[in-house]
Each structure stands twice: as structure tokens, then as C-alpha cells.
C-alpha atoms as a PDB file:
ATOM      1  CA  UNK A   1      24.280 -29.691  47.308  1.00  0.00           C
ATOM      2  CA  UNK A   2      21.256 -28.313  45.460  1.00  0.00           C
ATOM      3  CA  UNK A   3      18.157 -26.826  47.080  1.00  0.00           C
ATOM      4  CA  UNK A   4      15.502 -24.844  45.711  1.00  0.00           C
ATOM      5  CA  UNK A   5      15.687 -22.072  47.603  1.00  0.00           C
ATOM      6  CA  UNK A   6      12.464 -20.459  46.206  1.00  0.00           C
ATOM      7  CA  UNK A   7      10.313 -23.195  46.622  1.00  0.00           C
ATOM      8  CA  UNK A   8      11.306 -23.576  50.547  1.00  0.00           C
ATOM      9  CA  UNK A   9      10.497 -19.824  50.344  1.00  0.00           C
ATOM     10  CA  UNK A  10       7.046 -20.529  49.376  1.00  0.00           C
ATOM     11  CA  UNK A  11       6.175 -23.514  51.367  1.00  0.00           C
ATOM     12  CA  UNK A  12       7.180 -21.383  54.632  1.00  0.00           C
ATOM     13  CA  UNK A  13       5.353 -18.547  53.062  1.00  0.00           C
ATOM     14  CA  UNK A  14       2.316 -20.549  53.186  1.00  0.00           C
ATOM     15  CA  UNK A  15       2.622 -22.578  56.452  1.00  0.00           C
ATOM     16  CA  UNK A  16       4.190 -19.959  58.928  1.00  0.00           C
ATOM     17  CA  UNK A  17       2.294 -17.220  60.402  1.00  0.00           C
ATOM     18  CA  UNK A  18       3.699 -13.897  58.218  1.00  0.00           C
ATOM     19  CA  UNK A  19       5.372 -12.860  61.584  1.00  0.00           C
ATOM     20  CA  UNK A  20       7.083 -16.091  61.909  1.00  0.00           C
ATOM     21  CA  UNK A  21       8.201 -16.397  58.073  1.00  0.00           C
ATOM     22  CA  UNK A  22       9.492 -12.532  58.444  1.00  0.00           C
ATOM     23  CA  UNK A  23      11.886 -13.677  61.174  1.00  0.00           C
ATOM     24  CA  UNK A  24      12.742 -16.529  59.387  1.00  0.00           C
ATOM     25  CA  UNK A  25      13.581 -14.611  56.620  1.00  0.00           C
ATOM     26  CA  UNK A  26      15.888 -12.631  59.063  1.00  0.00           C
ATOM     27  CA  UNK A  27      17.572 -14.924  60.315  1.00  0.00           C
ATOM     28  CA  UNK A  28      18.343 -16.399  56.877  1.00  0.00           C
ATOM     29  CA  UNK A  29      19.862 -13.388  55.944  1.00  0.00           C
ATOM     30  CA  UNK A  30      21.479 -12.615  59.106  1.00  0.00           C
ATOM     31  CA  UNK A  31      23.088 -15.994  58.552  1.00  0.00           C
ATOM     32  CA  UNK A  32      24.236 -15.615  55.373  1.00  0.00           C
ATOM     33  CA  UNK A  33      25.892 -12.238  56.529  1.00  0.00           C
ATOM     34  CA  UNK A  34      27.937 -14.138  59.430  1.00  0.00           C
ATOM     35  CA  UNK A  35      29.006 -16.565  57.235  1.00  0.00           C
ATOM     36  CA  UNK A  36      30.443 -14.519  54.499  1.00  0.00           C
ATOM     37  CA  UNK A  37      32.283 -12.635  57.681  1.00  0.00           C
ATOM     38  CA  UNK A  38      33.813 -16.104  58.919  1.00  0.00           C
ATOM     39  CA  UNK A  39      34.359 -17.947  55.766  1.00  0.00           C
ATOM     40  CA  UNK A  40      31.460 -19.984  55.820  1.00  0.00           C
ATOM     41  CA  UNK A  41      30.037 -21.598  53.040  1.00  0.00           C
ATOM     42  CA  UNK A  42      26.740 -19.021  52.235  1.00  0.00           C
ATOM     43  CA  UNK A  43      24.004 -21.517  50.816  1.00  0.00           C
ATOM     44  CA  UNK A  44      24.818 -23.459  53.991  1.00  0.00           C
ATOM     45  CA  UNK A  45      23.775 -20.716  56.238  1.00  0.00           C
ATOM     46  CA  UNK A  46      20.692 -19.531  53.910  1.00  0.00           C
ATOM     47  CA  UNK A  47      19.259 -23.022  53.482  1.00  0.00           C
ATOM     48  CA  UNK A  48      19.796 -23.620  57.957  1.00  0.00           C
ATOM     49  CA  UNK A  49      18.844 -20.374  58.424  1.00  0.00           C
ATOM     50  CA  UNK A  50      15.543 -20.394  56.293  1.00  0.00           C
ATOM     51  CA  UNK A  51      15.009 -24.048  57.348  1.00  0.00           C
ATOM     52  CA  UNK A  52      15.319 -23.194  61.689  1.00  0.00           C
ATOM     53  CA  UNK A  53      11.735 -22.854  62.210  1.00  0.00           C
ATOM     54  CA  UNK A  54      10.531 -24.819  59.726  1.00  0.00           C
ATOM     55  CA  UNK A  55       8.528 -26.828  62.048  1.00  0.00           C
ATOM     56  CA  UNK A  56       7.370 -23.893  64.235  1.00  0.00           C
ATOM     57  CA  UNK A  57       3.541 -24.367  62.224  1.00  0.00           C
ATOM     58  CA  UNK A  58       2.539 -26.916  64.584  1.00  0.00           C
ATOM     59  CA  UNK A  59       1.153 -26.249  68.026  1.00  0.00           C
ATOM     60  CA  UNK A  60       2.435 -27.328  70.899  1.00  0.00           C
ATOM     61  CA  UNK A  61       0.280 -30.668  71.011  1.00  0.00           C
ATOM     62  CA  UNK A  62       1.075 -31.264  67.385  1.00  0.00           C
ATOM     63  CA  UNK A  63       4.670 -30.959  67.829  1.00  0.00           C
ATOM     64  CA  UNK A  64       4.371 -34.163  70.958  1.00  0.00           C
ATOM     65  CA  UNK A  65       2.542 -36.155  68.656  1.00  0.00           C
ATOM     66  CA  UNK A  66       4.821 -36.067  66.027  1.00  0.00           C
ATOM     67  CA  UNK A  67       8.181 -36.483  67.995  1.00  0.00           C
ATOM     68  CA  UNK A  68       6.143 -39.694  69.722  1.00  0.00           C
ATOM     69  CA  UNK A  69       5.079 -40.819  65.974  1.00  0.00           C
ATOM     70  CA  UNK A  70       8.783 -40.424  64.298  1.00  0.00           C
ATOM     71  CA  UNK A  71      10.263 -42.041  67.656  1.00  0.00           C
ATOM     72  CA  UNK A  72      11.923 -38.557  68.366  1.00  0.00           C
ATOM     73  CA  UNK A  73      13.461 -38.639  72.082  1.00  0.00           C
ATOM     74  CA  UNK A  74      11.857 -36.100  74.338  1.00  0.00           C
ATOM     75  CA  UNK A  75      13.352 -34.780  77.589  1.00  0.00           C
ATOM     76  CA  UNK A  76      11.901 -33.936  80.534  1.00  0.00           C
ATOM     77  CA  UNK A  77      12.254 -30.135  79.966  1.00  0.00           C
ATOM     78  CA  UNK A  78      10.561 -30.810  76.170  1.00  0.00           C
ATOM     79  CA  UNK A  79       7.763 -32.446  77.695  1.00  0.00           C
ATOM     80  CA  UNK A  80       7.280 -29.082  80.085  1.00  0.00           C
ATOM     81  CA  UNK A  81       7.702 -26.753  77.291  1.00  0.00           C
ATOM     82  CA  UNK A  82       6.804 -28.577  74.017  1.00  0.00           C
ATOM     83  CA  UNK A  83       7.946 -25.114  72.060  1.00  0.00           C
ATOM     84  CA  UNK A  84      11.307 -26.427  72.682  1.00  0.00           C
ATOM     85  CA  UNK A  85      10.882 -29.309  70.265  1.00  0.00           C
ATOM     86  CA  UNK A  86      10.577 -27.371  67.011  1.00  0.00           C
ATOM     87  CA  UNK A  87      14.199 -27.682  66.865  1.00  0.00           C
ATOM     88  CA  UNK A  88      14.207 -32.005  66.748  1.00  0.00           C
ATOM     89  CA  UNK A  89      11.348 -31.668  64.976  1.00  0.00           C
ATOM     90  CA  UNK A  90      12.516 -29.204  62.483  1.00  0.00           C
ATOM     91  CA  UNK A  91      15.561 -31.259  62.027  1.00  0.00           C
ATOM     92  CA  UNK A  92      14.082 -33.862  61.003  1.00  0.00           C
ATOM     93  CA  UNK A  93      11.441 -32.478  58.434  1.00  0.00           C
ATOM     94  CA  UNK A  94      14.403 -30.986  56.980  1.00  0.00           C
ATOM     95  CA  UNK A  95      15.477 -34.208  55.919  1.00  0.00           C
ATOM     96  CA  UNK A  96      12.333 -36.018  55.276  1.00  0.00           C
ATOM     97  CA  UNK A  97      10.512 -33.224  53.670  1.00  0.00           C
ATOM     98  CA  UNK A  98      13.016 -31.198  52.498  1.00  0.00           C
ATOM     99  CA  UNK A  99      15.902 -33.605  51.420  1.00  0.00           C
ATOM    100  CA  UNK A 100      18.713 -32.400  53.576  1.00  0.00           C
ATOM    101  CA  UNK A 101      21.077 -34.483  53.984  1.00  0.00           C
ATOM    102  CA  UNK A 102      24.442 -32.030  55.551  1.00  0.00           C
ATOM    103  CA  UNK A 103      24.905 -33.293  58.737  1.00  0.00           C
ATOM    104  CA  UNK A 104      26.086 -29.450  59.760  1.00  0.00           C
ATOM    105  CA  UNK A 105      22.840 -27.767  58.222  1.00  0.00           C
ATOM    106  CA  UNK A 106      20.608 -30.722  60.082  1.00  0.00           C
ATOM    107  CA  UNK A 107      22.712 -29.990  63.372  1.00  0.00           C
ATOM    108  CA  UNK A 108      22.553 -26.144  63.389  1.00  0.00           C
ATOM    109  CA  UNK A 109      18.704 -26.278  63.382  1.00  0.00           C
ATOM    110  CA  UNK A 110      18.550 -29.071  66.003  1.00  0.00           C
ATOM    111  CA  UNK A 111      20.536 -27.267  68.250  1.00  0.00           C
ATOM    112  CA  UNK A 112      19.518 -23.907  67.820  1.00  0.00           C
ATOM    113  CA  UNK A 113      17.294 -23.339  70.631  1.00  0.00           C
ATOM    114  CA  UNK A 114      19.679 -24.789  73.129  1.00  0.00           C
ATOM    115  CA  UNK A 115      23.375 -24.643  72.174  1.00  0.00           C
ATOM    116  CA  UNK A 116      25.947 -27.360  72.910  1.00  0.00           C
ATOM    117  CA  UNK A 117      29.916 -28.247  73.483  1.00  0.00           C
ATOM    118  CA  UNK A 118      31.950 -27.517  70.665  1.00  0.00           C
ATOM    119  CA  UNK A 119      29.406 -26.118  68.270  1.00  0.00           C
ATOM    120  CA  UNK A 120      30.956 -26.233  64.133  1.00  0.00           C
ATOM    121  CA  UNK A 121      31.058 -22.567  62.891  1.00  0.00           C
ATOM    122  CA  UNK A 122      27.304 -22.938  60.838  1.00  0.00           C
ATOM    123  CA  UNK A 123      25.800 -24.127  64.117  1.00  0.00           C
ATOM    124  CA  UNK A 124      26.851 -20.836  66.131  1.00  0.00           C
ATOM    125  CA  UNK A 125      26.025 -18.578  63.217  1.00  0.00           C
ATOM    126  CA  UNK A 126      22.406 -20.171  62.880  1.00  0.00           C
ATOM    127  CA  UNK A 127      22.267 -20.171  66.852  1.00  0.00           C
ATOM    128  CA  UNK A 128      23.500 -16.483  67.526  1.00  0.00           C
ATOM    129  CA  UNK A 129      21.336 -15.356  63.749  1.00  0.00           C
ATOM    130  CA  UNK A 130      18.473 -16.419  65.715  1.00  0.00           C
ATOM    131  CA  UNK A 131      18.928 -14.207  68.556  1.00  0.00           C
ATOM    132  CA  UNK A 132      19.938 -11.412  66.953  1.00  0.00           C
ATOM    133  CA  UNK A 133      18.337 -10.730  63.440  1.00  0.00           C
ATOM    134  CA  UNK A 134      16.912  -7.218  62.929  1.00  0.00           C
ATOM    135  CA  UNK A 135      13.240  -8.450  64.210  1.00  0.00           C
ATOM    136  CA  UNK A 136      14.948  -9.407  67.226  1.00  0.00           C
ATOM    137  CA  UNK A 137      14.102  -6.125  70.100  1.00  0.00           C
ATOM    138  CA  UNK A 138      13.300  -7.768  73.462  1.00  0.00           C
ATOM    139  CA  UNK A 139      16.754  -9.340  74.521  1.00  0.00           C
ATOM    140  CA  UNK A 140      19.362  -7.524  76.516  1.00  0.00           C
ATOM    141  CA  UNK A 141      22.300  -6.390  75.853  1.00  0.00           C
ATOM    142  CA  UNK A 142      21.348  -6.889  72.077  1.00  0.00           C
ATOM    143  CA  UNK A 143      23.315  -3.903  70.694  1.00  0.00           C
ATOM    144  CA  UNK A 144      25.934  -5.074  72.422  1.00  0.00           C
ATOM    145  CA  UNK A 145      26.021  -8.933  71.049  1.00  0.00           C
ATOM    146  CA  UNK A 146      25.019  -7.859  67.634  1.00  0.00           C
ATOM    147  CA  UNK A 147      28.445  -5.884  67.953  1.00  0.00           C
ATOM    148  CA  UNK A 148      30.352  -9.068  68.915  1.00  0.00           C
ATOM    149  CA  UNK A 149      28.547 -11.166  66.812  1.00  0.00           C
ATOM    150  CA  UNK A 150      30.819 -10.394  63.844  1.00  0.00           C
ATOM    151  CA  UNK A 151      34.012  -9.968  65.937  1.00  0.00           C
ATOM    152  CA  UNK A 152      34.007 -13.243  68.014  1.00  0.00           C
ATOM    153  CA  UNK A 153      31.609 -16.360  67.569  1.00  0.00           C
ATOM    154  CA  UNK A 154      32.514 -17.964  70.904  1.00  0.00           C
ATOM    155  CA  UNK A 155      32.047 -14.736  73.229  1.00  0.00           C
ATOM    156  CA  UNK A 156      29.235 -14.297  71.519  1.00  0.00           C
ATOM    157  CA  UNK A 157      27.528 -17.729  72.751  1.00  0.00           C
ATOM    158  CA  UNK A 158      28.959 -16.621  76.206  1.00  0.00           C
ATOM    159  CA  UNK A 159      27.055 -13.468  76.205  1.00  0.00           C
ATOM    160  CA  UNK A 160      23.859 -15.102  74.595  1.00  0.00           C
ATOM    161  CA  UNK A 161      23.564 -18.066  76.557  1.00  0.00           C
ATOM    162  CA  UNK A 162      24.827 -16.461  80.073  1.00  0.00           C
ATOM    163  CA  UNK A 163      21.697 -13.802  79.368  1.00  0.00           C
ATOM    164  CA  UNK A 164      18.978 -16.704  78.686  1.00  0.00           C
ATOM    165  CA  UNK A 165      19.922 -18.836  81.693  1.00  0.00           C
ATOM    166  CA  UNK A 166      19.595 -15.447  83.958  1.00  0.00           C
ATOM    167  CA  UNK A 167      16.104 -14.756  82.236  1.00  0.00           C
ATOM    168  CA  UNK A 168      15.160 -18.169  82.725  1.00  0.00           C
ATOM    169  CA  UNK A 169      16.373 -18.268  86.604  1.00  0.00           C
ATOM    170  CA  UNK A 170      14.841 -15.008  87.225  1.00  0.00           C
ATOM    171  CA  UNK A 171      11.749 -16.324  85.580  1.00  0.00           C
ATOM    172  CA  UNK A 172      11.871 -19.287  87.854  1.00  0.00           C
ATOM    173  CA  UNK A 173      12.102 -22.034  84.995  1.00  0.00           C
ATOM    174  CA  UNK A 174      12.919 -25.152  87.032  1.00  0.00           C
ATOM    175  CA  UNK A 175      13.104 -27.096  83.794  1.00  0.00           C
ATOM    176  CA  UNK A 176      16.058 -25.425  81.937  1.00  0.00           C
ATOM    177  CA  UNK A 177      17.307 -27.851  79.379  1.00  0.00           C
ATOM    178  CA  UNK A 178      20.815 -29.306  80.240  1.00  0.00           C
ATOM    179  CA  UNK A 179      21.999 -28.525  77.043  1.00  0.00           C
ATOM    180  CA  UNK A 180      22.080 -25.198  77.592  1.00  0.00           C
ATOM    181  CA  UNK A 181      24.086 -25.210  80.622  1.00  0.00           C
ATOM    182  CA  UNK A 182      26.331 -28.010  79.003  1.00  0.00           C
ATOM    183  CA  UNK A 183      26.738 -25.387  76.611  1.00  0.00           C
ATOM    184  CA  UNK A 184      27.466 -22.239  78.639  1.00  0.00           C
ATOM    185  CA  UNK A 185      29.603 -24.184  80.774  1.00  0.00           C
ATOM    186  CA  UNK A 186      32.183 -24.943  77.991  1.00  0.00           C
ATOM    187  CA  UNK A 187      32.226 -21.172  76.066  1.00  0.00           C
ATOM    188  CA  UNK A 188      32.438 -19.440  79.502  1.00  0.00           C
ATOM    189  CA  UNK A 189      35.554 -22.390  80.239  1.00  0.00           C
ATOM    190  CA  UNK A 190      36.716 -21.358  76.772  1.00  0.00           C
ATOM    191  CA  UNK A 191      36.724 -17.615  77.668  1.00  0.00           C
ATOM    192  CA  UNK A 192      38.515 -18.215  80.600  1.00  0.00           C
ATOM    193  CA  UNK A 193      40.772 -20.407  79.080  1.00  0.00           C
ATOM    194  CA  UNK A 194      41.802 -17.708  75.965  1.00  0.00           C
ATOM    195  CA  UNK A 195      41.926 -14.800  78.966  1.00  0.00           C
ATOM    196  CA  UNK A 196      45.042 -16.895  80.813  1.00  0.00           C
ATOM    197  CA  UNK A 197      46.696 -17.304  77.760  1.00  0.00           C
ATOM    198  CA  UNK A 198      46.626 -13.526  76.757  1.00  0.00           C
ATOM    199  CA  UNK A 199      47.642 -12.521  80.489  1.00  0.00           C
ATOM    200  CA  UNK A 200      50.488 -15.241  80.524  1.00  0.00           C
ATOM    201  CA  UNK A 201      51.543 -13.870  76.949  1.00  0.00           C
ATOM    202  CA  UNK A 202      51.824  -9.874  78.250  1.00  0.00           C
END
């Protein structure tokens, strides 16, 4: 697997907002952090992490049109809140523009807005890297999951995804991708599951 990590550097540099590329940055580096902590290969997470956003340029209108051009499926909840689609659409630039062709680094920025079921180790890092890198200062509980974020990947996704479907509800987002609760649903099951066993074994 060789990328040029400098040139994807520079074409982000030119096409994202300096904001945006700054947190992309982050992340990248976040990323490559949590993977050296759970033996994960590095240039994996640097080239996901860097590559996350990738299609974040395009406004919301742009992003429609080119999921509808490249026959990209869009849900119902995509269609109400076309930010969502950066991640489809992000996956698949990386490919076509940017010649990926991992199946884990293409996954771990399609699913990195919303989670899913039995996520591989890059996908979580690139997923929880997202919502944590040093940008990151909105999100609660944050010192907390940073803390966690290098002890335990799975509780981790509990904590992250359990705190955006409460923002979401309390925002009164009817559309909340089904992903997401897919996803919460099996890490919180997963939790539960690992808490038995630790009671049964005392």
C-alpha cells in the first residue's frame, strides 16, 4: 500500500476551508496515536484519518447531486440532512480520486459519521478520532471519553454514540439515521454482555 501522503496533504490544503483541513489534520493524528496504542497498522489510520472529510468541500446541494450522479444510495435521513453524506461520498472519492483500494480504510470513512455492528479496530479509531481530536470542545463528557478512548475502544463507542443520540433526541431530530442506533444497540449489548461475565467470574 503506497500513498502519497503529502500530496493528499496539499489537495485538502487547497479544497477544505483551513478550519476544516486543521481538524482533519487532527484527527489524522489522533488516529495514528490510537492505532499505535491498539496495534494498528499507522499509515492505515493516517491515510483514513486524513482522507474522513475529504468530501466535506461540497455543499450540501453538491453533495445530492453527486451521490444521484455516481448512483450512491441515499436514505431518508441523508436526504433531510445532506451533511450526512460526506461520509458515502468521501468513500468513494477515496477510491476514485485517490486510489484506495483497503476495504478497512474505505469503510472507516463511510461509516464514520454513523457507526455500525461490529466495527474492525481502524473503523472505531477513525470514528471515536473524529469526536475527540484536540479541536474537538463542544461534546460532553469529552474529558471523560478522551480518557477511555485509549483504555477501551468498545466503551468508548458506548459513551460516544449514547451522548449523540441524547443530543439528537433532545434536539428533536426525528430523522436519526438507523445506523446509529443499530450501532449503539450492539456496543451497549456488548457492555452488558462483558459486565455479566466479570460479575459471574467474582
Amino acid at each position: 500500500m503506497q500513498y502519497n501522503v503529502d500530496k493528499i496533504k496539499q489537495h485538502l490544503k487547497r479544497k477544505q476551508s483551513a478550519e476544516r483541513y486543521e481538524h482533519t489534520i487532527g484527527v489524522a493524528y489522533t488516529a495514528i496515536c490510537m492505532a499505535m496504542r491498539f496495534d494498528c497498522d499507522i499509515k492505515k489510520a493516517e491515510i483514513a484519518g486524513l482522507l474522513h472529510d475529504c468530501a466535506k468541500c461540497f455543499s450540501d446541494e453538491a453533495q445530492l447531486s453527486k451521490c444521484e450522479k455516481y448512483h450512491i444510495r441515499i436514505s431518508d435521513a441523508e436526504r433531510f440532512a445532506p451533511y450526512l453524506l460526506h461520509s458515502k461520498l468521501g468513500a468513494f472519492m477515496a477510491m476514485d480520486k485517490f486510489g484506495v483500494n483497503d476495504k478497512d480504510i474505505i469503510n472507516a470513512i463511510l461509516y464514520h459519521t454513523t457507526g455500525r455492528p461490529a466495527m474492525s479496530t481502524l473503523e472505531k479509531i477513525i470514528y471515536i478520532a473524529d469526536y475527540i481530536e484536540p479541536r474537538r470542545t463542544k461534546a460532553q463528557n469529552l474529558n471523560e471519553i478522551r480518557r477511555m478512548a485509549f483504555v477501551d475502544l468498545d466503551i468508548t463507542m458506548v459513551m460516544i454514540l449514547g451522548d449523540i443520540l441524547e443530543y439528537l433526541k433532545r434536539k428533536n431530530r426525528e430523522n436519526i439515521d438507523e445506523m446509529t442506533k443499530k450501532a449503539y444497540d450492539y456496543y451497549k449489548q456488548l457492555d452488558l454482555e462483558r459486565k455479566e461475565v466479570l460479575e459471574k467470574a467474582e
